[in-house]
Protein backbone atom coordinates (compact mmCIF):
# COMPACT_ATOMS: atom_id res chain seq x y z
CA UNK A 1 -57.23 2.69 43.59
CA UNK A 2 -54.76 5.76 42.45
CA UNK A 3 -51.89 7.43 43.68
CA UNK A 4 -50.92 10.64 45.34
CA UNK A 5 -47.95 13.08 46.41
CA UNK A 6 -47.61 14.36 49.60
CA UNK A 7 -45.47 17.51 50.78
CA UNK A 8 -44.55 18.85 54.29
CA UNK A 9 -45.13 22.24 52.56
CA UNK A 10 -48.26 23.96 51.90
CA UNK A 11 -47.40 24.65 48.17
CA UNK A 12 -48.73 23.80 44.75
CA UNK A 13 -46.64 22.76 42.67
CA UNK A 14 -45.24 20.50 45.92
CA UNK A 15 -42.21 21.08 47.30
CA UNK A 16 -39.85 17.64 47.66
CA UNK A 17 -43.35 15.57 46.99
CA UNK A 18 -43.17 12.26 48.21
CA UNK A 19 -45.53 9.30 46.37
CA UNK A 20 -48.19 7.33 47.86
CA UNK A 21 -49.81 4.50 46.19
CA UNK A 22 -53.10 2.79 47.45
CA UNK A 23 -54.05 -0.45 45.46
CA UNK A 24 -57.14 -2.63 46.07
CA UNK A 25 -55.40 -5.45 47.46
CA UNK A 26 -56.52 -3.19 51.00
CA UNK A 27 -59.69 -4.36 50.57
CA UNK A 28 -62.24 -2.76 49.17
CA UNK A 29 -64.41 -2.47 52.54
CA UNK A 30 -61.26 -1.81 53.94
CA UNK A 31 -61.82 1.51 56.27
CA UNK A 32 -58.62 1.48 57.97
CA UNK A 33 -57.33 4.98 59.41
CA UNK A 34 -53.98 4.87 57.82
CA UNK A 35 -50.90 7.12 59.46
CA UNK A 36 -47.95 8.37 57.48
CA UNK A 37 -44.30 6.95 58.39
CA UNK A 38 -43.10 8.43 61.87
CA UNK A 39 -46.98 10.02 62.64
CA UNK A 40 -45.23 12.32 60.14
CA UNK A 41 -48.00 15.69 59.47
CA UNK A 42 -48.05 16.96 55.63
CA UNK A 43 -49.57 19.99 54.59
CA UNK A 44 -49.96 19.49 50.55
CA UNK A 45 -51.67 16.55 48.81
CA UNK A 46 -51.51 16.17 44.98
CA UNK A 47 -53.80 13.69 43.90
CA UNK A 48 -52.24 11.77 40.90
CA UNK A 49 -55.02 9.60 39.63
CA UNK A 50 -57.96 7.73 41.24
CA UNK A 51 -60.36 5.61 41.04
CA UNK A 52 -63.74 7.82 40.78
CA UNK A 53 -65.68 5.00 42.29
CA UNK A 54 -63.13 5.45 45.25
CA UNK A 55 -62.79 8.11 47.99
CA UNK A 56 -59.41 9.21 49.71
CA UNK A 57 -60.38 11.67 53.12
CA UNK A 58 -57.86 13.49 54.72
CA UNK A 59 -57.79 14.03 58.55
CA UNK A 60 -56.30 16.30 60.72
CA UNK A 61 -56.17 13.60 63.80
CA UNK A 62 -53.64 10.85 63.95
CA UNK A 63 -57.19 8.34 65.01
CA UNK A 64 -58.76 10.28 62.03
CA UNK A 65 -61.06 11.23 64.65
CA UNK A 66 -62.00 14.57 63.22
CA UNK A 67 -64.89 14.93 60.18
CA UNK A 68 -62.18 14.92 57.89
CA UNK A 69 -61.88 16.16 54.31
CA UNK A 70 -62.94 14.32 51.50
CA UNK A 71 -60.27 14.77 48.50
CA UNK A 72 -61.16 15.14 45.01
CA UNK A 73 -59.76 12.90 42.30
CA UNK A 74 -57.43 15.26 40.96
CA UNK A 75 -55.55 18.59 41.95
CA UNK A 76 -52.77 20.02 44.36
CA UNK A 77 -54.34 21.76 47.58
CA UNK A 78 -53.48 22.25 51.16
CA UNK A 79 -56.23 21.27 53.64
CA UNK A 80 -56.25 23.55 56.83
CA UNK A 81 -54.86 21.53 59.96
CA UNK A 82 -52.28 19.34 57.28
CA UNK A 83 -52.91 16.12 57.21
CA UNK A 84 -51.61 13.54 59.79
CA UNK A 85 -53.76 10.23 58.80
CA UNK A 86 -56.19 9.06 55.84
CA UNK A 87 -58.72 6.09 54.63
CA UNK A 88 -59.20 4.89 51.31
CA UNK A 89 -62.47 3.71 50.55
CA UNK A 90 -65.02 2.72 47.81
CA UNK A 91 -67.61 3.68 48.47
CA UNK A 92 -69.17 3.41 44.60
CA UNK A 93 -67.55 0.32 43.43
CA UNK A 94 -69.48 -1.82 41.38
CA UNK A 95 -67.39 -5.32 41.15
């Protein structure tokens, strides 16, 4: 699906980034909310590459409970709230 950074600092470029890698052996109807090691918050995302048939959103909730924020496929930002949890989905696939 792609891969992206993650910083506990609200800063582009990231400060001490650390990588995330979603691949579609999750399952593509896979909606899991996914936490970060230790319920750990992050304030920065870099998006690395993705899949544009695929969506990563962002929540501000560990249950991603919240509306969340649905991430572009490219580009370092800083969503307001940070970012405690995430799905990966695909929505657009075609296989």
């Amino acid at each position: 699906m792609g891969a992206f950074h993650i910083s506990t600092q609200a800063a582009c470029p990231l400060v001490a980034p650390e990588l995330y890698q979603i691949a579609l052996s999750l399952g593509p109807d896979d909606t899991s909310c996914r936490r970060f090691w230790n319920n750990q918050t992050y304030a920065a995302i870099s998006v690395d590459f993705w899949n544009p048939k695929c969506l990563i959103t962002l929540f501000n909730t560990l249950e991603c409970s919240d509306p969340g924020i649905v991430s572009g496929t490219g580009g370092c930002w800083w969503p307001d709230g940070g970012i405690k949890a995430y799905k990966a989905t695909c929505p657009y696939r075609d296989w």
